[in-house]
N, C-alpha and C. Protein backbone atom coordinates (compact mmCIF):
# COMPACT_ATOMS: atom_id res chain seq x y z
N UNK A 1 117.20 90.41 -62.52
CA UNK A 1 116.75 90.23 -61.15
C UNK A 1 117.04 88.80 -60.67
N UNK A 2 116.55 87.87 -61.52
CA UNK A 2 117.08 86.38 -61.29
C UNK A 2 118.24 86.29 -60.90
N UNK A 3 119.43 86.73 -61.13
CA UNK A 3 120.86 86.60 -61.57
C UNK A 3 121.22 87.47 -60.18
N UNK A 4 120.55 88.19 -59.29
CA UNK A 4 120.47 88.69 -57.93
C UNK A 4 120.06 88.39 -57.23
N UNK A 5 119.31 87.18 -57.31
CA UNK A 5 119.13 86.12 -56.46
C UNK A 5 117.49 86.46 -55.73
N UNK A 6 116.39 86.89 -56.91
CA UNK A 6 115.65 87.30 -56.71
C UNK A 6 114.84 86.39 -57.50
N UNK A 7 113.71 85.91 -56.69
CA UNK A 7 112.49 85.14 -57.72
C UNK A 7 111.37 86.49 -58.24
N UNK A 8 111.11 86.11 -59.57
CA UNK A 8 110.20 87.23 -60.34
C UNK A 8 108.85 85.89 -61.25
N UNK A 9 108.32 87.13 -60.67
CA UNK A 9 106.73 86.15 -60.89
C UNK A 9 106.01 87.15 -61.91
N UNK A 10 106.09 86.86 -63.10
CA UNK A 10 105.07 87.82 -64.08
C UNK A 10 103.54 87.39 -64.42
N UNK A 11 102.76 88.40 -64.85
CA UNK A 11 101.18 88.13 -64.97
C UNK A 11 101.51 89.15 -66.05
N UNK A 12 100.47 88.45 -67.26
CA UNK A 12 100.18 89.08 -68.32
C UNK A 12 99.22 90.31 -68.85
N UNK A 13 98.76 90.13 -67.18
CA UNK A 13 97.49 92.11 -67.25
C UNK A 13 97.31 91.96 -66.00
N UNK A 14 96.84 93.18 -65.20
CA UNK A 14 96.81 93.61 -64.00
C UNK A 14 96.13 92.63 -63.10
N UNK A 15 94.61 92.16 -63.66
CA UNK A 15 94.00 91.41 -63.11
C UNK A 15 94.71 90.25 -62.68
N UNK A 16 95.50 89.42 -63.30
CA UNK A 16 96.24 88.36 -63.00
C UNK A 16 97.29 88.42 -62.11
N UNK A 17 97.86 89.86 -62.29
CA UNK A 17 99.11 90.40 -61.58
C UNK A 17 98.14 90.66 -59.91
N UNK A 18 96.97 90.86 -59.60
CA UNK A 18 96.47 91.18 -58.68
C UNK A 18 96.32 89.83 -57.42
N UNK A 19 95.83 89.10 -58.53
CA UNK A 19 96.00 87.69 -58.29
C UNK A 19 97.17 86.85 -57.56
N UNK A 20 98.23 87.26 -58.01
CA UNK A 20 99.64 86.77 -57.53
C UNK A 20 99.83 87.55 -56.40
N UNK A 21 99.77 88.91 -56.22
CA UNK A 21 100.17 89.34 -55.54
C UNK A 21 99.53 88.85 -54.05
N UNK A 22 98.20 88.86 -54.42
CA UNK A 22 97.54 88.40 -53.26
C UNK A 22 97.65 87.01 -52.45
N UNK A 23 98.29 86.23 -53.27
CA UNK A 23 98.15 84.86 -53.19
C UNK A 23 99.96 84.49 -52.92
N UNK A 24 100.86 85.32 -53.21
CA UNK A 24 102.51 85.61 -52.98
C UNK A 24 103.15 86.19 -52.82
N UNK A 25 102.84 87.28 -52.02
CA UNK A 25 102.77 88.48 -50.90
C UNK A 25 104.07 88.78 -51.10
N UNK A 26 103.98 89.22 -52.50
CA UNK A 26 105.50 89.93 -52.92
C UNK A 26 106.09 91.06 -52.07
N UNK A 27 107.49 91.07 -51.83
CA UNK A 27 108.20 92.30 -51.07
C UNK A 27 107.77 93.45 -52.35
N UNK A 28 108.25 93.21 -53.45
CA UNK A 28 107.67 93.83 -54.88
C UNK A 28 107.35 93.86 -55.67
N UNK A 29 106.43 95.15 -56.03
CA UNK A 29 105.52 94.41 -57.63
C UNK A 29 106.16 95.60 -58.54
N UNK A 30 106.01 95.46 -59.53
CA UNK A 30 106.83 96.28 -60.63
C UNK A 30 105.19 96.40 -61.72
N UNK A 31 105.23 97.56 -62.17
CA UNK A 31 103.71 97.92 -62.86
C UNK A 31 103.92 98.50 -63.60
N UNK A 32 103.28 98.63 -64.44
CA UNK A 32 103.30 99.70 -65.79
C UNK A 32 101.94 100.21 -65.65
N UNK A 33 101.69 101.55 -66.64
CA UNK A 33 100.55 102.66 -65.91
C UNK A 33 99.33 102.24 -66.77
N UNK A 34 99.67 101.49 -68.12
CA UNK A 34 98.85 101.12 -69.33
C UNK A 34 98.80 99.86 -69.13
N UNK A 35 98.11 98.74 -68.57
CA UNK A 35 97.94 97.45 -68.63
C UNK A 35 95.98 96.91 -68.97
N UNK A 36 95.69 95.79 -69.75
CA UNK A 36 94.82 95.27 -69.55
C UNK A 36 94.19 94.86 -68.16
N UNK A 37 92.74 95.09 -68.80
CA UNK A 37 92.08 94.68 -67.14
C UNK A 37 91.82 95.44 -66.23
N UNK A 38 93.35 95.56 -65.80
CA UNK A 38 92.92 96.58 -64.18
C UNK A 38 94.18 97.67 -64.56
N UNK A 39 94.45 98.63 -65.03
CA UNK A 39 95.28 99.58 -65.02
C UNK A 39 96.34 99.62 -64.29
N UNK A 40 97.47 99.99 -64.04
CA UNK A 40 98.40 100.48 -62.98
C UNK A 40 97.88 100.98 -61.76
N UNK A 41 97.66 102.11 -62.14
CA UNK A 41 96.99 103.01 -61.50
C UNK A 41 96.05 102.46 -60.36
N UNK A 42 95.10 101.82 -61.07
CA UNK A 42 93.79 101.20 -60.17
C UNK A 42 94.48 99.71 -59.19
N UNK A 43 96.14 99.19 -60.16
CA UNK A 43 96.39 97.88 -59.38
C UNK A 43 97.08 98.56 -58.13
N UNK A 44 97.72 99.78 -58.21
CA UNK A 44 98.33 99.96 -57.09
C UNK A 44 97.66 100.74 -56.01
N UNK A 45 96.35 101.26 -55.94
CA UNK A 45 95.34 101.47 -55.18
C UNK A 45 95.11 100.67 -54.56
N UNK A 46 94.42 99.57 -55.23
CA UNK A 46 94.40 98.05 -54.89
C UNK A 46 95.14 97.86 -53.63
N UNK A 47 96.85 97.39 -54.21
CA UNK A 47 97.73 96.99 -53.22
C UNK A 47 98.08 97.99 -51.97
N UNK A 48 98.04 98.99 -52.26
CA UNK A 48 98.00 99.82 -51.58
C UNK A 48 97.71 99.54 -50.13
N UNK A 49 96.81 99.15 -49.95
CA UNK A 49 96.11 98.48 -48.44
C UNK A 49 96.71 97.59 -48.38
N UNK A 50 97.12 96.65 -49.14
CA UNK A 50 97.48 95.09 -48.34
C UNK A 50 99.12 95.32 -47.55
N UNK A 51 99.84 97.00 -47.53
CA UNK A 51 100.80 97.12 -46.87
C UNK A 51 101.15 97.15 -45.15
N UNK A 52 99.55 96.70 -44.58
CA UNK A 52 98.87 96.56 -42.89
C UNK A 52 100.05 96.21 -42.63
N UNK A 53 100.87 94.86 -43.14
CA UNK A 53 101.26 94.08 -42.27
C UNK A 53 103.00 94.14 -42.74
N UNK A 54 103.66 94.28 -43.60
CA UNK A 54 104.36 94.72 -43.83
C UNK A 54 105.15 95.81 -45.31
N UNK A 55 106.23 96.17 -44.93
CA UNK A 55 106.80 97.46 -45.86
C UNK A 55 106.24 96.32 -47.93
N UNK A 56 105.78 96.92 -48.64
CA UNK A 56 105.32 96.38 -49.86
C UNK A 56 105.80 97.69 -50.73
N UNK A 57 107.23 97.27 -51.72
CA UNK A 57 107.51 98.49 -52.38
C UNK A 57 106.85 98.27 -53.90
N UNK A 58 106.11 99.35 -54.40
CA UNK A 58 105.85 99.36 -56.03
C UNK A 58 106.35 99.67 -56.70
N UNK A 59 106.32 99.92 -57.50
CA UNK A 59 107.26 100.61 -58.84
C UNK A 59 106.81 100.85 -59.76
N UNK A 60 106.47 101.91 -60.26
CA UNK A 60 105.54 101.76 -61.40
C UNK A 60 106.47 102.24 -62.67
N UNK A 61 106.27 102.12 -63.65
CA UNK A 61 106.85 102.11 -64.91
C UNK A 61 106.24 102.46 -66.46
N UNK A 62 106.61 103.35 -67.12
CA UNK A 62 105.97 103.54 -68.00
C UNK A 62 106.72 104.85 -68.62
N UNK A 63 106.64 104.69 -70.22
CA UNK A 63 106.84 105.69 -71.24
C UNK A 63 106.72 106.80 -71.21
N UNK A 64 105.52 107.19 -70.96
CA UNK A 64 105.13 108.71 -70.88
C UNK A 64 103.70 108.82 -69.58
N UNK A 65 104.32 109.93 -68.70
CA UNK A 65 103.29 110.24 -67.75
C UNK A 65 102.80 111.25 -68.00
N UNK A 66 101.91 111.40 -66.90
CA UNK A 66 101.26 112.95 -67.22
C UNK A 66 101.13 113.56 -66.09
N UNK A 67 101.21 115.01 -66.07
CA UNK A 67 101.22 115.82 -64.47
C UNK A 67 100.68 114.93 -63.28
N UNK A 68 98.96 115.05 -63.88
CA UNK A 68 98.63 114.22 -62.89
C UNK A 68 98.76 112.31 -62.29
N UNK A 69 99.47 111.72 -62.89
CA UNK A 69 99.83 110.58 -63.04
C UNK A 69 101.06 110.59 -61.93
N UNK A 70 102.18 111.71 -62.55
CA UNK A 70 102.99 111.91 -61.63
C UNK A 70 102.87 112.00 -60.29
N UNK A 71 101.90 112.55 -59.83
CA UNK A 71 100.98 113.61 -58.53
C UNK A 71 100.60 112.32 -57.65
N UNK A 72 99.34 111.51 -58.31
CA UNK A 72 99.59 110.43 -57.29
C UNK A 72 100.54 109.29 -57.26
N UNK A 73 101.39 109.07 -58.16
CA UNK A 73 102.40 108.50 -57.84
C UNK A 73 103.55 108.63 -56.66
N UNK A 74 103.75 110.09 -56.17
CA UNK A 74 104.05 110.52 -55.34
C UNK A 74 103.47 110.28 -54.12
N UNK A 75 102.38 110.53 -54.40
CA UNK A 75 101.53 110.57 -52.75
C UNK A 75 101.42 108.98 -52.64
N UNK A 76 101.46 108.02 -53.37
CA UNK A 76 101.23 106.80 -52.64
C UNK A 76 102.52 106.28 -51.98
N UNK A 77 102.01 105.76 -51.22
CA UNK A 77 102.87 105.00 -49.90
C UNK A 77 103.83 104.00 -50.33
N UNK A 78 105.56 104.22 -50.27
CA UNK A 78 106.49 103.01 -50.89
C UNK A 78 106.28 103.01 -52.22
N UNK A 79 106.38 104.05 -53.14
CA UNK A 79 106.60 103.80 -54.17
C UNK A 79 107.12 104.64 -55.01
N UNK A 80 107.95 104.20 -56.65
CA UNK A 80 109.04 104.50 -57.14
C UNK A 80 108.42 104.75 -58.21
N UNK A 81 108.52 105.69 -59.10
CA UNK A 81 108.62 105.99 -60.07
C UNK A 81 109.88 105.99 -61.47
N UNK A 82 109.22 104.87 -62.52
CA UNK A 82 110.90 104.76 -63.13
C UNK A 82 110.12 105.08 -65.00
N UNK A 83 111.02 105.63 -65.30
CA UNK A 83 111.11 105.89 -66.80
C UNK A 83 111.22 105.29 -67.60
N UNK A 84 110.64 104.63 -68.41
CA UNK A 84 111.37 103.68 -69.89
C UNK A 84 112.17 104.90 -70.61
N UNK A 85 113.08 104.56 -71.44
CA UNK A 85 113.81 103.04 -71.09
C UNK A 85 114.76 103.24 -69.81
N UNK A 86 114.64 101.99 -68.68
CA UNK A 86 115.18 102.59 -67.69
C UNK A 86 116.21 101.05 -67.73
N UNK A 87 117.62 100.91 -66.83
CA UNK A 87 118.93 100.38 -66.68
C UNK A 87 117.68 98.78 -65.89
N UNK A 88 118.43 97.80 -66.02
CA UNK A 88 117.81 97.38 -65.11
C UNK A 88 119.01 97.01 -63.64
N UNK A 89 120.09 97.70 -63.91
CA UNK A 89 120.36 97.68 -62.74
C UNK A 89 120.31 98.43 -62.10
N UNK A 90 119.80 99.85 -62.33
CA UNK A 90 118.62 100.86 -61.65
C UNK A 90 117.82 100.46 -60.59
N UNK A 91 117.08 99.58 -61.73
CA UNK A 91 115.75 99.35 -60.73
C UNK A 91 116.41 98.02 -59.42
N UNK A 92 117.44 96.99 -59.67
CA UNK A 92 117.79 96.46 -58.82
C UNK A 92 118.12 96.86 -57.63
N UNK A 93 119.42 97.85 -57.87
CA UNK A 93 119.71 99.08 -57.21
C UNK A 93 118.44 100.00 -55.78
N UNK A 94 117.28 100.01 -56.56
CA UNK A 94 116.31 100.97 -56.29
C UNK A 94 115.73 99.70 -55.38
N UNK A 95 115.61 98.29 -55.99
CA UNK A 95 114.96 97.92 -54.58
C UNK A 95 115.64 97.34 -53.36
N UNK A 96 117.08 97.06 -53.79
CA UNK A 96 118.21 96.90 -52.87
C UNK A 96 118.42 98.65 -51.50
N UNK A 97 118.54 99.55 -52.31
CA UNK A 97 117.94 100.79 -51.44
C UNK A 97 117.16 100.51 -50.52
N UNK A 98 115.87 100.15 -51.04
CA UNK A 98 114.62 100.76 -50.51
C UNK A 98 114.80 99.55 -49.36
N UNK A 99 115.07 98.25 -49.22
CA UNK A 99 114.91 96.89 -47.86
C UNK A 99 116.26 97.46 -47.46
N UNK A 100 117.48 98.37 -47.47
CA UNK A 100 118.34 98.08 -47.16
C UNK A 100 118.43 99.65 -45.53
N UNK A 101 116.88 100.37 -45.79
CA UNK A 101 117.11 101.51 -45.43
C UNK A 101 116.19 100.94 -43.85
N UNK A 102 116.61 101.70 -42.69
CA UNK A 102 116.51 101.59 -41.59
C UNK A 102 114.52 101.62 -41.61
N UNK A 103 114.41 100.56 -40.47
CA UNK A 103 113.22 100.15 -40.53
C UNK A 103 112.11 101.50 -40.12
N UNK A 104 111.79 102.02 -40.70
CA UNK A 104 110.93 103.33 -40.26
C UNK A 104 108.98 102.95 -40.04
N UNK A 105 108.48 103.77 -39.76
CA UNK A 105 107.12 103.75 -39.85
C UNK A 105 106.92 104.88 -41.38
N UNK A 106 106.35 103.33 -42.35
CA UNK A 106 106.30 103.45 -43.80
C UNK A 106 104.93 104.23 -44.27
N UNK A 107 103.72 104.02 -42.91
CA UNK A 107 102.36 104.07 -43.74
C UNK A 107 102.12 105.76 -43.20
């Protein structure tokens, strides 16, 4: 992502990752579904709302899902679902897509 001319800001468990986000109003956060603290799941609920003011894409990430894991992953607003082990020029790809697509009403 660096090497695309992208700054990447990591936090070592959700809670911290919640932290940044709030405080460096990332275009994107990248998540995994199993984290300390605050879960995936519960961080992207979280962020979820702070998309008022503009498009905020997620991504969540992880090994193995489950039906229902899948289910609201879907239904939440701007966000991607990616597989380990996944390319990482996939996911570059995926967020180059997602800012590159005509400005719509997201929420």
């Amino acid at each position: 992502m660096k090497k695309r001319g992208y700054r990447v800001l990591t936090a070592p468990d959700g809670e911290a990752g919640l932290k940044i986000i709030r405080a460096e109003h990332p275009d994107v956060v990248i998540t995994d579904i199993m984290m300390p603290k605050i879960d995936g799941r519960t961080l992207c609920e979280m962020i979820n709302g702070l998309e008022d003011d503009r498009p905020l894409l997620t991504i969540v990430m992880t090994c193995r899902i489950s039906h229902d894991e899948r289910i609201w992953v879907e239904a939440m607003t701007d966000t991607i679902f990616m597989e380990k082990p996944f390319s990482p020029s996939l996911l570059v790809d995926s967020v180059e897509n997602y800012f590159s697509r005509p400005q719509v009403n997201r929420c």
